[in-house]
Protein backbone atom coordinates (compact mmCIF):
# COMPACT_ATOMS: atom_id res chain seq x y z
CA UNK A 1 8.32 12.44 34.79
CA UNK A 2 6.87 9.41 36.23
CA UNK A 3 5.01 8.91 32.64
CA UNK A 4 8.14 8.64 30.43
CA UNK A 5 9.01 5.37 31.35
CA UNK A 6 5.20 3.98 30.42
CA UNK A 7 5.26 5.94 26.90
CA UNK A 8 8.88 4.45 26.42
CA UNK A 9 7.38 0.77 27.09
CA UNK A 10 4.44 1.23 24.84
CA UNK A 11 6.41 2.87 21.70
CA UNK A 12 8.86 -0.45 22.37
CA UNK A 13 6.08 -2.58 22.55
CA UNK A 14 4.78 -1.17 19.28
CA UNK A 15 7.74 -1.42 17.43
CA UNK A 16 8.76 -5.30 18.69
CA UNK A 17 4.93 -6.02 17.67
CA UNK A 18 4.88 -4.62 14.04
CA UNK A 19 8.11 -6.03 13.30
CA UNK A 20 6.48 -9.60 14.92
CA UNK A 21 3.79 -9.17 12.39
CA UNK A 22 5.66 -8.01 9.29
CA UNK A 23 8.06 -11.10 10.10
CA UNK A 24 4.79 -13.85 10.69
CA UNK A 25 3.10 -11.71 7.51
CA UNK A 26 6.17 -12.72 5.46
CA UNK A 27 7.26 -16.01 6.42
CA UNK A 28 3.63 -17.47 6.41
CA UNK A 29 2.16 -19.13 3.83
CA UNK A 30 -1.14 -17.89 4.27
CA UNK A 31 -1.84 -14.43 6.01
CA UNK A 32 -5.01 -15.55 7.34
CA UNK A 33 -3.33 -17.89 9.41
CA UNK A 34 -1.67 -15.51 11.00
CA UNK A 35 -3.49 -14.57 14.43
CA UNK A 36 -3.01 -12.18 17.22
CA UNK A 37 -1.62 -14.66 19.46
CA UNK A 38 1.20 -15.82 17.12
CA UNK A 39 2.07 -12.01 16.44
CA UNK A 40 2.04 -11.77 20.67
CA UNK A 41 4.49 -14.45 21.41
CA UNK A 42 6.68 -13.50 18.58
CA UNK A 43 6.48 -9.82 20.32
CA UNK A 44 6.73 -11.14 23.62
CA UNK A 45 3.88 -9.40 25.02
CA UNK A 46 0.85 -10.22 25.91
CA UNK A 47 -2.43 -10.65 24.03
CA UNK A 48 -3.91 -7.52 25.66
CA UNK A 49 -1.06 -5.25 24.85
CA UNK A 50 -2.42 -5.76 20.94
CA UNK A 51 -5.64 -5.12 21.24
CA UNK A 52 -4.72 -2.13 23.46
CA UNK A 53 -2.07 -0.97 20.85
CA UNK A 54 -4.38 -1.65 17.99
CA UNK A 55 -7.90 -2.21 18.94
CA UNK A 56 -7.97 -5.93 16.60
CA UNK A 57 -6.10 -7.75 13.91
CA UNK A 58 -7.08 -5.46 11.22
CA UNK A 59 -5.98 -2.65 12.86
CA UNK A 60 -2.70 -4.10 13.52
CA UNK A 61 -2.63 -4.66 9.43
CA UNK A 62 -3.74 -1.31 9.13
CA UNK A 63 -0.57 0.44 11.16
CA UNK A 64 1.48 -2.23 9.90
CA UNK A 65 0.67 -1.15 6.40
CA UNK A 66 0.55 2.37 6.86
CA UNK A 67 3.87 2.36 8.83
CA UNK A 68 5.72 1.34 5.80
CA UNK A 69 3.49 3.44 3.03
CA UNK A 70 4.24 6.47 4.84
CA UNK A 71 7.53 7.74 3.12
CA UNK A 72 5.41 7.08 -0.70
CA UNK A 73 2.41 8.87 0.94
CA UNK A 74 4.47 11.78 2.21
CA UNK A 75 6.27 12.32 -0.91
CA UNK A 76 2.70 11.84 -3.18
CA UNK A 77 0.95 14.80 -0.57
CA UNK A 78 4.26 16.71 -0.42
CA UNK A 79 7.06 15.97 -2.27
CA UNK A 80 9.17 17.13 -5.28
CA UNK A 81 8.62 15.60 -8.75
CA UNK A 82 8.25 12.75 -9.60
CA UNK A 83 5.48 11.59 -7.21
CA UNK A 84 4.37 15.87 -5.92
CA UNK A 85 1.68 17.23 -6.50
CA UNK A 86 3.37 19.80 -8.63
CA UNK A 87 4.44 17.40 -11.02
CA UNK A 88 2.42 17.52 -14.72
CA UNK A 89 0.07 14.80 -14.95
CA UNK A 90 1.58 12.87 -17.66
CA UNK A 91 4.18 11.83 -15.49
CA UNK A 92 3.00 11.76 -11.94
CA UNK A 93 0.44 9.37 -13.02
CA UNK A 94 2.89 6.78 -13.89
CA UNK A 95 4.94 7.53 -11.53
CA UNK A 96 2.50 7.36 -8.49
CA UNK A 97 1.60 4.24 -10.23
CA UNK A 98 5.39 2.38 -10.56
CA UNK A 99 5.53 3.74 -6.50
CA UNK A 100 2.45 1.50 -5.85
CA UNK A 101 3.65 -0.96 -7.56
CA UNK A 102 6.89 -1.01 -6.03
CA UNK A 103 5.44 -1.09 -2.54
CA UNK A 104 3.26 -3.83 -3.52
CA UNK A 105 5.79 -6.08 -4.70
CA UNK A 106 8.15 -5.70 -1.97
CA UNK A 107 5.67 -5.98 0.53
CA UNK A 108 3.10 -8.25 -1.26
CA UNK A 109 2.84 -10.60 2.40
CA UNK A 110 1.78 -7.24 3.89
CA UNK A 111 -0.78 -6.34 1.03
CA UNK A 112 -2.40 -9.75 0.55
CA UNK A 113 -3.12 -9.30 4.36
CA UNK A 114 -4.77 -6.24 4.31
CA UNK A 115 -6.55 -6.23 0.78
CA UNK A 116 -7.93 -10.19 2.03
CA UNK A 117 -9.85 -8.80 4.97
CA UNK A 118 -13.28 -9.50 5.12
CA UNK A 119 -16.03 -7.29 6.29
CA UNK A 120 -16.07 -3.75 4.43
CA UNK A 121 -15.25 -3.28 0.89
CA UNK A 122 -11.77 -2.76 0.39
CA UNK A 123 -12.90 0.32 -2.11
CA UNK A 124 -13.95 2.15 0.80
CA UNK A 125 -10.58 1.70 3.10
CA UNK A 126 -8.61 4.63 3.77
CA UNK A 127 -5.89 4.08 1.93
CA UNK A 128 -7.23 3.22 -0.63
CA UNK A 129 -9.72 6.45 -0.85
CA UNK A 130 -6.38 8.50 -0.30
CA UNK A 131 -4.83 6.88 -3.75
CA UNK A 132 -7.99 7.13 -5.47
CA UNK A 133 -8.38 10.41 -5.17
CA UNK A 134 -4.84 11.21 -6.03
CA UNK A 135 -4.96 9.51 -8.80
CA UNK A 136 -8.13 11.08 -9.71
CA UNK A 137 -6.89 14.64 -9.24
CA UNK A 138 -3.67 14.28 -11.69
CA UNK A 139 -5.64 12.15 -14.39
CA UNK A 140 -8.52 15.00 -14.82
CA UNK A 141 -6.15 17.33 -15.89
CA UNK A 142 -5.28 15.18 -18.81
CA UNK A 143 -6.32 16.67 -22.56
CA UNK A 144 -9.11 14.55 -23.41
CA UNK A 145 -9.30 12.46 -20.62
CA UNK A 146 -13.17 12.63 -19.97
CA UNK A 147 -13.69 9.97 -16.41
CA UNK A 148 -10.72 10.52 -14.10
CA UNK A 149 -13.00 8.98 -11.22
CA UNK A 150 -12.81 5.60 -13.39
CA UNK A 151 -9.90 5.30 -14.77
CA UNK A 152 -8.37 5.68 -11.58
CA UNK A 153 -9.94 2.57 -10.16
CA UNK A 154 -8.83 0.87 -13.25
CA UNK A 155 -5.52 1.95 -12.68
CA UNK A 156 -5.36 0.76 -9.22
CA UNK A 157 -6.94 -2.81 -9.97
CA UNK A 158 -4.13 -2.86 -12.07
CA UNK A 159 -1.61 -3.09 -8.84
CA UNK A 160 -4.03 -5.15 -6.57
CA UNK A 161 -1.76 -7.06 -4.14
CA UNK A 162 -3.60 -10.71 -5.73
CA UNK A 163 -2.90 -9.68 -9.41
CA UNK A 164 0.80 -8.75 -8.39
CA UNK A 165 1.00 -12.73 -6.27
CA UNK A 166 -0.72 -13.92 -9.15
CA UNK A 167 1.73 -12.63 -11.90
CA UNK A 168 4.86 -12.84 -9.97
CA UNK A 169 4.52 -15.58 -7.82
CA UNK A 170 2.44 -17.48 -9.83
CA UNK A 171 3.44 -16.70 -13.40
CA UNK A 172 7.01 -15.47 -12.46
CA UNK A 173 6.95 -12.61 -14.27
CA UNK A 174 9.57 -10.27 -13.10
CA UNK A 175 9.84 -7.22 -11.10
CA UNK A 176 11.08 -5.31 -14.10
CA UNK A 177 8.40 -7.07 -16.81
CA UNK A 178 5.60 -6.10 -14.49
CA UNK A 179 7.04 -2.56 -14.27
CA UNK A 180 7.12 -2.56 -17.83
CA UNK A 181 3.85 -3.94 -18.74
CA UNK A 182 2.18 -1.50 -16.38
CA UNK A 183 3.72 1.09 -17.91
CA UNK A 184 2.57 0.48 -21.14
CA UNK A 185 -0.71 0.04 -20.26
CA UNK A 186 -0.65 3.45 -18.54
CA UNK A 187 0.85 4.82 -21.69
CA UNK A 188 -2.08 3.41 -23.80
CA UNK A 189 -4.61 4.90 -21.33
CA UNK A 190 -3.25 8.24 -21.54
CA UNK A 191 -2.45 8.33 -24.84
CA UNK A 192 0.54 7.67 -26.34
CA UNK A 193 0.36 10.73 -28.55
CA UNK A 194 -0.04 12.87 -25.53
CA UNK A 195 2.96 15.42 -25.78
CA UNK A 196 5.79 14.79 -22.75
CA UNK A 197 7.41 17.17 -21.27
């Protein structure tokens, strides 16, 4: 009994602090210059409730991130068509793809935060291992499709958080033209005489 009111604290804590950050993540013009003692004073906590709660400022990213990728991962792992794993390839790909996408450009402050962290290769983060291999998986059962393992990092450069700044907040293309445009290209690479079902 005497634990619930601790565990009650901590989940509130967590939740005032990752809405702190998505806020700071948004509204700033820069994510780097958002630091762990802005995101604490916007929380109202203290500095070592974070790095209890999170271990650092990537890790904060990280749950941050992951927090708001869940219902797209859940549905990719688990879910009915379009995005399931029982959907045929030719149109999970672009589907899991337009998801991504999606994600990306609504939460591009959240993105650019966690793709711009130094250190280890971004290729070899988590997330980005789970999409991979997703990707991967759906694209080598493709007819004639001969390096899933490469055309799925192609596909995913193609919805880096700094290409989608760069083309919509620097070239204003659209939400829809981008949408578009990546679905061409993911037409082309699959082959647009590929049958549909």
């Amino acid at each position: 009994m005497s634990d619930r009111k601790p565990r009650a604290d901590a989940a509130r804590n967590r939740e005032a602090v990752l809405a702190a950050a998505d806020t700071l993540f948004a509204t700033c013009e820069s994510p780097e210059a958002v630091t762990m003692a802005d995101i604490a004073a916007a929380a109202g906590v203290g500095k070592a409730t974070l790095f209890r709660g999170f271990g650092d400022r990537t890790g904060l990213i990280h749950a941050l991130y992951e927090t708001r990728l869940a219902p797209i991962r859940l549905a990719a792992e688990e879910g009915p068509p379009p995005l399931g794993p029982a959907t045929p390839p030719l149109q999970r790909v672009p589907a899991l793809l337009d998801a991504v996408l999606c994600f990306k450009i609504d939460n591009r402050h959240l993105a650019l935060a966690l793709e711009g962290i130094g250190g280890d290769s971004p290729y070899r983060a988590e997330h980005y291992e789970r999409w991979h291999s997703t990707l991967q998986e759906s694209l080598e059962k493709v007819p004639g499709l001969t390096d899933g393992d490469f055309a799925a990092h192609a596909l995913l450069a193609a919805v880096r958080a700094d290409l989608v700044e760069h083309l919509i907040g620097r070239q204003r293309m659209t939400r829809d033209q981008l949408r578009a445009q990546l679905a061409a290209f993911i037409a082309r690479l699959l082959g647009s005489s590929a049958p549909r079902d």
